[in-house]
Structure formats: structure tokens, C-alpha cells
PDB file of N, CA and C in Angstrom:
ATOM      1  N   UNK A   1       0.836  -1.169   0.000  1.00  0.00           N
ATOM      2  CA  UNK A   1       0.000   0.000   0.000  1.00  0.00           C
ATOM      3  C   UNK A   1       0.886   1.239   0.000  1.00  0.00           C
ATOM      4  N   UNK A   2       0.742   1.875  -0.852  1.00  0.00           N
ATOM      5  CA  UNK A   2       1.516   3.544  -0.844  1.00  0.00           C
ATOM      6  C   UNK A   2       0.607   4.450  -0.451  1.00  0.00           C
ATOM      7  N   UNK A   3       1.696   5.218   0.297  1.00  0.00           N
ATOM      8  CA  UNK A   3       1.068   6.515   0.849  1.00  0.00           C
ATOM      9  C   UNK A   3       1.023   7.877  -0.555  1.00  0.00           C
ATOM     10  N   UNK A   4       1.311   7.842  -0.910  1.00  0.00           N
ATOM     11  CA  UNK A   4       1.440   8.767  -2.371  1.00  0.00           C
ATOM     12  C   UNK A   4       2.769   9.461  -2.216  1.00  0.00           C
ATOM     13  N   UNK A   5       4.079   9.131  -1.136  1.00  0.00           N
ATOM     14  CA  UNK A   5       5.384   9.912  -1.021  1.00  0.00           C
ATOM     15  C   UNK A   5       6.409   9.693  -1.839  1.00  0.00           C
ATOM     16  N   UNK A   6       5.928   8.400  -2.752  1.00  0.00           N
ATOM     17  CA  UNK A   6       6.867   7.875  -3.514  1.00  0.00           C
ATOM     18  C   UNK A   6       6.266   7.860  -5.053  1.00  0.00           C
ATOM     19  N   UNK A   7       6.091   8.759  -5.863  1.00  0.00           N
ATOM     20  CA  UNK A   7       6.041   8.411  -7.251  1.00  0.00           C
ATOM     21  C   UNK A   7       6.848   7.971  -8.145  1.00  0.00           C
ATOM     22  N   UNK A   8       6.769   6.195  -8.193  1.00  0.00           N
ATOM     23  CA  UNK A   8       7.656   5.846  -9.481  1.00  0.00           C
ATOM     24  C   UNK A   8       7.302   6.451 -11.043  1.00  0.00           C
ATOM     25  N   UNK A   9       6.199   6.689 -11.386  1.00  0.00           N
ATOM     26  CA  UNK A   9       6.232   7.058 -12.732  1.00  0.00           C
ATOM     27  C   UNK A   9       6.239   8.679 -12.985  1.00  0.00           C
ATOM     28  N   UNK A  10       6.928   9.121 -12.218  1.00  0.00           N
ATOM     29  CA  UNK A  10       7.320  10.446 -12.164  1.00  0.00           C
ATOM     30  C   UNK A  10       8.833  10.629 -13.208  1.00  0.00           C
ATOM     31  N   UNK A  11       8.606  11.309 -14.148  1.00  0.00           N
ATOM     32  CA  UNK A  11       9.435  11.891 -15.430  1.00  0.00           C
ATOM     33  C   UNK A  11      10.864  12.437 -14.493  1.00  0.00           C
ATOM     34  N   UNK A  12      11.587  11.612 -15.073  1.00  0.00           N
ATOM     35  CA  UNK A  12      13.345  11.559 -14.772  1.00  0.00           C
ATOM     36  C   UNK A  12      13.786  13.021 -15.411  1.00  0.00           C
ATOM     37  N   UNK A  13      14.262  13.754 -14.310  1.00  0.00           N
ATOM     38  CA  UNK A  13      15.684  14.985 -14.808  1.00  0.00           C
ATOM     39  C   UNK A  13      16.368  14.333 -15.808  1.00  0.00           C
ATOM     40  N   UNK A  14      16.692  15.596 -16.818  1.00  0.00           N
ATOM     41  CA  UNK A  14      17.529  15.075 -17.609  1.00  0.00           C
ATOM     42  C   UNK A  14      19.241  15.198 -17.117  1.00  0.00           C
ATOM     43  N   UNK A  15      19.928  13.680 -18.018  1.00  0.00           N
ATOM     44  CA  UNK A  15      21.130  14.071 -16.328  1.00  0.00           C
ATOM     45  C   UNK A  15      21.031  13.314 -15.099  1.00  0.00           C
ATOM     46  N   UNK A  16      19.699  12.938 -14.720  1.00  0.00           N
ATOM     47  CA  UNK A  16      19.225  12.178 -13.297  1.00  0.00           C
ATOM     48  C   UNK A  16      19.837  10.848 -13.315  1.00  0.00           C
ATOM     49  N   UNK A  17      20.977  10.596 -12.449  1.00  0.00           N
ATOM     50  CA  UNK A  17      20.992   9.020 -12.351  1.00  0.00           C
ATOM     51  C   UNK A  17      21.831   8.517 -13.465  1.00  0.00           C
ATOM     52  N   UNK A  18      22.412   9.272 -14.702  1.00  0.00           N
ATOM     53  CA  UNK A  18      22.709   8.672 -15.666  1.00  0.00           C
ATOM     54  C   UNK A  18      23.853   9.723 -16.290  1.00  0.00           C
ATOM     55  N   UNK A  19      25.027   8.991 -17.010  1.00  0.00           N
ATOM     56  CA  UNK A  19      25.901  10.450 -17.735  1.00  0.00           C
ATOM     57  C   UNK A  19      25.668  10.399 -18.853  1.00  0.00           C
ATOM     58  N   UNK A  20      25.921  11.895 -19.146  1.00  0.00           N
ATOM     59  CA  UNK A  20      24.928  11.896 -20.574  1.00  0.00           C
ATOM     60  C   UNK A  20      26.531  11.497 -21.401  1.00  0.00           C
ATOM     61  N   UNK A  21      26.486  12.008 -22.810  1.00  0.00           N
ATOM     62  CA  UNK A  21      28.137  11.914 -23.653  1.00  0.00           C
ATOM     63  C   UNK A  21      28.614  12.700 -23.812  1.00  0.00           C
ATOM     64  N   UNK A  22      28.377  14.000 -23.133  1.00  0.00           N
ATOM     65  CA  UNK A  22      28.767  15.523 -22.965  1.00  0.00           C
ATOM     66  C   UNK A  22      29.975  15.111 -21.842  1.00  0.00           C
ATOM     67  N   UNK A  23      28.857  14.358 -20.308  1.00  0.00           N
ATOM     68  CA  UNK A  23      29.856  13.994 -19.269  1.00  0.00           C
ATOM     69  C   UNK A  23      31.260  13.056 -19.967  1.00  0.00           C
ATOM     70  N   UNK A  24      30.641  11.912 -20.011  1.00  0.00           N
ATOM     71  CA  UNK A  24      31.791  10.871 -20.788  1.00  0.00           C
ATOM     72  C   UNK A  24      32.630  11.691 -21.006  1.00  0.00           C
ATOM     73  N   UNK A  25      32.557  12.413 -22.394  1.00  0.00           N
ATOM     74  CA  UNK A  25      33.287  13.062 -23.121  1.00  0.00           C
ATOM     75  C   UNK A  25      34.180  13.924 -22.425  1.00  0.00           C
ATOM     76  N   UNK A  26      33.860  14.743 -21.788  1.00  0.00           N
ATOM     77  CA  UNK A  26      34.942  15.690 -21.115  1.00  0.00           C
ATOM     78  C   UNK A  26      35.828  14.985 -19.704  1.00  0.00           C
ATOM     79  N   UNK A  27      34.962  14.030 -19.160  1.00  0.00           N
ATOM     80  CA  UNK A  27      35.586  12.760 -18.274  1.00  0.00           C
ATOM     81  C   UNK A  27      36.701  12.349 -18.900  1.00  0.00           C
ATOM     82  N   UNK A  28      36.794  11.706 -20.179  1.00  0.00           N
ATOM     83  CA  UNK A  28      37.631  11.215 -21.141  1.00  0.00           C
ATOM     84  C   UNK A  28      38.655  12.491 -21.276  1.00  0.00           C
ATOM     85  N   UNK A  29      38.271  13.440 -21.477  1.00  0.00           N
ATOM     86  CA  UNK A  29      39.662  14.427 -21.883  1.00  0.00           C
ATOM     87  C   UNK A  29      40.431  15.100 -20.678  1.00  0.00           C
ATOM     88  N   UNK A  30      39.477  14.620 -19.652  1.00  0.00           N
ATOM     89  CA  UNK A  30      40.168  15.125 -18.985  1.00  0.00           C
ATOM     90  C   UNK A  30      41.311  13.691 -18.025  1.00  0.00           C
ATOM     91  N   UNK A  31      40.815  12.568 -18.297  1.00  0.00           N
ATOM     92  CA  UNK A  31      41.648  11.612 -17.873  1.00  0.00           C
ATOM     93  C   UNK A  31      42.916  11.497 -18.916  1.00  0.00           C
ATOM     94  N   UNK A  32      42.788  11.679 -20.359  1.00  0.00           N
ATOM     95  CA  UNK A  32      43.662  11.536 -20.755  1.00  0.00           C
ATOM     96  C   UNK A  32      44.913  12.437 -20.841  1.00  0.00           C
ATOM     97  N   UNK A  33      43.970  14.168 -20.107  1.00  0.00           N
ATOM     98  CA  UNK A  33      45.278  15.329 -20.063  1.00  0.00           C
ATOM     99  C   UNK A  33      46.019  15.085 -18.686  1.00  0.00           C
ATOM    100  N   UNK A  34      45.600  14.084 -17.818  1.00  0.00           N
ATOM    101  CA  UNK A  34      46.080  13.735 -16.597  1.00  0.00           C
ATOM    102  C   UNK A  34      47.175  12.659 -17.006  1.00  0.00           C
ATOM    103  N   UNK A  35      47.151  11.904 -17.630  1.00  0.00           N
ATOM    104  CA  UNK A  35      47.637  10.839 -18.100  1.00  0.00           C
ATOM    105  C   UNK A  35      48.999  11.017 -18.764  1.00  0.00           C
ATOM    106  N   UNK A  36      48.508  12.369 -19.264  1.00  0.00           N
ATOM    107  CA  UNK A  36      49.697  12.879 -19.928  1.00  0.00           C
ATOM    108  C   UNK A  36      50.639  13.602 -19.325  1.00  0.00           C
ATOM    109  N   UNK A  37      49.825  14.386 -18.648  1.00  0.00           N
ATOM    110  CA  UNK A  37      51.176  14.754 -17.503  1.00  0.00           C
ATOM    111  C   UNK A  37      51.208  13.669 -16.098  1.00  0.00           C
ATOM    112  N   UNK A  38      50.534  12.871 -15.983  1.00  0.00           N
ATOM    113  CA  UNK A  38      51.470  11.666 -15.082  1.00  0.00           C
ATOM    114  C   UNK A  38      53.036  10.770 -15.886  1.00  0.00           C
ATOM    115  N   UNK A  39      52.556  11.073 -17.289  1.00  0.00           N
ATOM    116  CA  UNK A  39      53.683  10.318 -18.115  1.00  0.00           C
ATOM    117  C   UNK A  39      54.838  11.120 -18.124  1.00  0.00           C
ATOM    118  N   UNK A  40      54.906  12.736 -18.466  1.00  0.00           N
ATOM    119  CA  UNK A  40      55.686  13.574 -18.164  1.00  0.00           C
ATOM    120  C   UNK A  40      56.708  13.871 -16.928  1.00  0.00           C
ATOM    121  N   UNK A  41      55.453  13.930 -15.801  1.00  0.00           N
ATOM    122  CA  UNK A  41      56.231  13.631 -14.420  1.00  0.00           C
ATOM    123  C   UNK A  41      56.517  12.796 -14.089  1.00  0.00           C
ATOM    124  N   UNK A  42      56.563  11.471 -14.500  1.00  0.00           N
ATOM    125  CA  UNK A  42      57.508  10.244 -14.589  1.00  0.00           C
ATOM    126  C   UNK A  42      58.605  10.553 -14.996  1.00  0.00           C
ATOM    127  N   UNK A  43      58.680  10.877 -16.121  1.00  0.00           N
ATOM    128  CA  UNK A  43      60.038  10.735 -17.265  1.00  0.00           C
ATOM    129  C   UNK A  43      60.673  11.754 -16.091  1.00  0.00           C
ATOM    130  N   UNK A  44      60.244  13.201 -15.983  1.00  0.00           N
ATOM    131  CA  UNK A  44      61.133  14.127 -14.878  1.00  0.00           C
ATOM    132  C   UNK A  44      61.595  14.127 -13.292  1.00  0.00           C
ATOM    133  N   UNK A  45      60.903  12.881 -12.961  1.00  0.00           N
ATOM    134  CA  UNK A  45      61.394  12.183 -11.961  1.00  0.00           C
ATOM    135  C   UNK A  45      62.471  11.438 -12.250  1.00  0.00           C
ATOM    136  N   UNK A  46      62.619  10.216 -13.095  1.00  0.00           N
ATOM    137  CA  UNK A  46      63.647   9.634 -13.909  1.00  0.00           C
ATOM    138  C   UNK A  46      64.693  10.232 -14.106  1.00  0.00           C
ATOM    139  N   UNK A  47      64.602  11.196 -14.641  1.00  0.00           N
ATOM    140  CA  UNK A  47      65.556  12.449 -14.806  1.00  0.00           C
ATOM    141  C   UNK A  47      66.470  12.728 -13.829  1.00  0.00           C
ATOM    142  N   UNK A  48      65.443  13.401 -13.268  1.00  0.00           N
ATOM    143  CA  UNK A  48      66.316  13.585 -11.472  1.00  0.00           C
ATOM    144  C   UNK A  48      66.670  12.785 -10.576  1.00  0.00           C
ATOM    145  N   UNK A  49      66.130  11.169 -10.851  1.00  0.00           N
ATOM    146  CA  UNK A  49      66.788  10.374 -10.063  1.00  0.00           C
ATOM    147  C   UNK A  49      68.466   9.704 -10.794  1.00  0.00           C
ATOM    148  N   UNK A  50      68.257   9.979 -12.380  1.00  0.00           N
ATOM    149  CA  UNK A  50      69.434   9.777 -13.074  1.00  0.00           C
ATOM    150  C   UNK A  50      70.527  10.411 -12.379  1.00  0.00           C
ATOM    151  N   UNK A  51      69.829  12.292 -12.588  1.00  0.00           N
ATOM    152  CA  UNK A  51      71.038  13.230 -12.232  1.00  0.00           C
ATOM    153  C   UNK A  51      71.638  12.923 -10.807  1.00  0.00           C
ATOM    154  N   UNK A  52      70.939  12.860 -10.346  1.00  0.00           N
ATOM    155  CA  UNK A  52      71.126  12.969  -8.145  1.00  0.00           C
ATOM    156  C   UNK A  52      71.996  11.248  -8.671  1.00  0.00           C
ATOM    157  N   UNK A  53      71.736  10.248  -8.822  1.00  0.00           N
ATOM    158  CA  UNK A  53      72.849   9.190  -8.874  1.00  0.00           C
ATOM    159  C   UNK A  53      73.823   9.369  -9.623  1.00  0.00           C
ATOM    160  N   UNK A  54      73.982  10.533 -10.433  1.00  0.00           N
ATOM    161  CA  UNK A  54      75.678  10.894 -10.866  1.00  0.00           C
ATOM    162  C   UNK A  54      76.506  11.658 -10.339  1.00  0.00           C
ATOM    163  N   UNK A  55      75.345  12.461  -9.648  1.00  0.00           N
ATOM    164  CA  UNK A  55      76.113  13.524  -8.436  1.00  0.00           C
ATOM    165  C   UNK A  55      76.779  12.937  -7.097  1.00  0.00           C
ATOM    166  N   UNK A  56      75.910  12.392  -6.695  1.00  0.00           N
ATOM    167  CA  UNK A  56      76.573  11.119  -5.966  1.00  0.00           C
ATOM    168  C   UNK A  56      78.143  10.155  -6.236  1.00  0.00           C
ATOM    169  N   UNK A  57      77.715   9.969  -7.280  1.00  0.00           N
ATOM    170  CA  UNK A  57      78.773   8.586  -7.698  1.00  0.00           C
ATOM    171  C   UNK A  57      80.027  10.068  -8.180  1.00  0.00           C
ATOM    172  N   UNK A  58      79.923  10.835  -8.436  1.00  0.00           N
ATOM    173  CA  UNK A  58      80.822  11.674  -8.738  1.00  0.00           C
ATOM    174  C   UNK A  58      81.597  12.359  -7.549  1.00  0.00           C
ATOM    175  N   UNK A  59      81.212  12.466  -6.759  1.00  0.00           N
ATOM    176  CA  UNK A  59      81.473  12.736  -5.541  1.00  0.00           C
ATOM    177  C   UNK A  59      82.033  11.976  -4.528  1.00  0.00           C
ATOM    178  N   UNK A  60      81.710  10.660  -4.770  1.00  0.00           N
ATOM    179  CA  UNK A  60      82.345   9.809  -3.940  1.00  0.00           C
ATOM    180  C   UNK A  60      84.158   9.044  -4.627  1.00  0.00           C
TER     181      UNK A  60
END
């Protein structure tokens, strides 16, 4: 028995509950501009762990 507080056939927000391909889409560009600079700040970590182990070994 319902009290009338719950209407299931009540018309869904657009957007409600669901991503549209606007979301996806900018989700997607924005994971892949992250991606790209996680790949970047890898390589420049690399870098600096190269340099700092020649500074080292040069020194000793």
C-alpha cells in the first residue's frame, strides 16, 4: 500500500541518475590530459633520479 510519497512514474531529470556523452566526453579528456602529464612527471622524476645518482657517484 503507498502513501502517495513515492512516485515511481514520475518523469526523470535530464542528467538524473545517468551520464549523458557531454559527461563521458569531457571525463575522457580530462583523464587523458592527466595521463599525460602523469607520463611527463615520470620521465622528470627519472631524470632527477638519473642526475642525483651521478652527483653522488661523482662525488664519492
Amino acid at each position: 500500500m503507498s502513501d502517495g510519497s513515492e512516485d515511481d512514474d514520475s518523469p526523470r531529470v535530464r542528467g538524473e541518475g545517468h551520464s549523458t556523452a557531454r559527461d563521458v566526453l569531457l571525463a575522457g579528456v580530462a583523464q587523458a590530459l592527466l595521463a599525460g602529464l602523469a607520463d611527463e612527471t615520470a620521465h622528470w622524476i627519472a631524470q632527477f633520479a638519473v642526475w642525483l645518482y651521478e652527483m653522488l657517484v661523482s662525488y664519492l
